[in-house]
Protein backbone atom coordinates (compact mmCIF):
# COMPACT_ATOMS: atom_id res chain seq x y z
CA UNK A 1 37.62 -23.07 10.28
CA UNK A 2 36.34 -23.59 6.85
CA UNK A 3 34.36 -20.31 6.83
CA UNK A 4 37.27 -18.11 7.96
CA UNK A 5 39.85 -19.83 5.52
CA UNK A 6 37.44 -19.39 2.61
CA UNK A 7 36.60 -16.02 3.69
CA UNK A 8 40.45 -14.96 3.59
CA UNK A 9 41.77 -16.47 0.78
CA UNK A 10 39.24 -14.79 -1.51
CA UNK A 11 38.72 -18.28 -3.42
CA UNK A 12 35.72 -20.19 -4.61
CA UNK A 13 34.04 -22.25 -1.69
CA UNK A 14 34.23 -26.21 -2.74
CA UNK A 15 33.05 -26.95 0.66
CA UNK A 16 34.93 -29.09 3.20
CA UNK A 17 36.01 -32.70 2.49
CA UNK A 18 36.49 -35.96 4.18
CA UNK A 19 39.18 -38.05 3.57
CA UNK A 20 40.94 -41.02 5.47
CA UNK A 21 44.67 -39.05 5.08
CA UNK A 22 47.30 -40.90 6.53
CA UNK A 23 48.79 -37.31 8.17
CA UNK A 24 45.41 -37.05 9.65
CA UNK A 25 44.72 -41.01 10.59
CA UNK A 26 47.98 -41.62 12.23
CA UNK A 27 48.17 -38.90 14.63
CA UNK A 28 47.57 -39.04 18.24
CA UNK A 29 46.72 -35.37 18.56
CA UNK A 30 44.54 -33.18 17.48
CA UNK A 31 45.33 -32.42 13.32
CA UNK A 32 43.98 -30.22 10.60
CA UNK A 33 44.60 -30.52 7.61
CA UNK A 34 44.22 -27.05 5.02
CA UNK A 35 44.11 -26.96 1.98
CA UNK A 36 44.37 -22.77 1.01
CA UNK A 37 44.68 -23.02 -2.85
CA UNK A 38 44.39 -24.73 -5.94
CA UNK A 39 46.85 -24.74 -9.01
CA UNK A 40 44.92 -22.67 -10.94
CA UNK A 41 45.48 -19.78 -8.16
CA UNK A 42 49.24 -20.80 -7.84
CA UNK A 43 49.88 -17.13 -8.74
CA UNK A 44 48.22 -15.89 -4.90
CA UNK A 45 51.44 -17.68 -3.43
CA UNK A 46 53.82 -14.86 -4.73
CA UNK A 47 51.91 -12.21 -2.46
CA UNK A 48 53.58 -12.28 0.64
CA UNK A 49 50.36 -10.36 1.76
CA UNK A 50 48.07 -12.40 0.94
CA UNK A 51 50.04 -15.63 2.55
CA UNK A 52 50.34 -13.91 5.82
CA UNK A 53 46.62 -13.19 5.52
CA UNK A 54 45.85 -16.62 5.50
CA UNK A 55 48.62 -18.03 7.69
CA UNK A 56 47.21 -15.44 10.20
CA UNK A 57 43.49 -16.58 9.73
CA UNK A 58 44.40 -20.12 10.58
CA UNK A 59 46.08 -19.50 13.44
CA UNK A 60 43.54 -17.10 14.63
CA UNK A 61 40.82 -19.58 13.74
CA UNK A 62 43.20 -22.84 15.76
CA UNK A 63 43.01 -20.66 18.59
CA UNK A 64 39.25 -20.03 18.68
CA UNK A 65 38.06 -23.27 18.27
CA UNK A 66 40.67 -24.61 20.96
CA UNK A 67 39.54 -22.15 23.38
């Protein structure tokens, strides 16, 4: 997942991250949690191009790794 979404979104890889996230930890299904952009790429958000680019990659990517 983290490949694809940092292949997409065209942003500097920070690699992936562990955290104990309450949405995460308190779930009795399966969760993900994505993080697709920082503050300092805020601007991204007002393509409507690039956010179906990602939200397409993520859902493409959910699906692979579920199969």
């Amino acid at each position: 997942m983290h490949e694809e979404i940092t292949r997409v979104n065209n942003l500097a890889k920070r690699g992936k991250m562990q955290a104990n996230f309450h949405v995460l930890r308190e779930t009795s299904m399966s969760a993900l949690l994505i993080e697709n952009f920082f503050i300092k790429s805020a601007a991204k958000l007002s393509d409507p191009n690039w956010r179906q680019t990602v939200a397409e990659a993520s859902a493409e990517r959910i699906v692979v790794e579920k199969v």
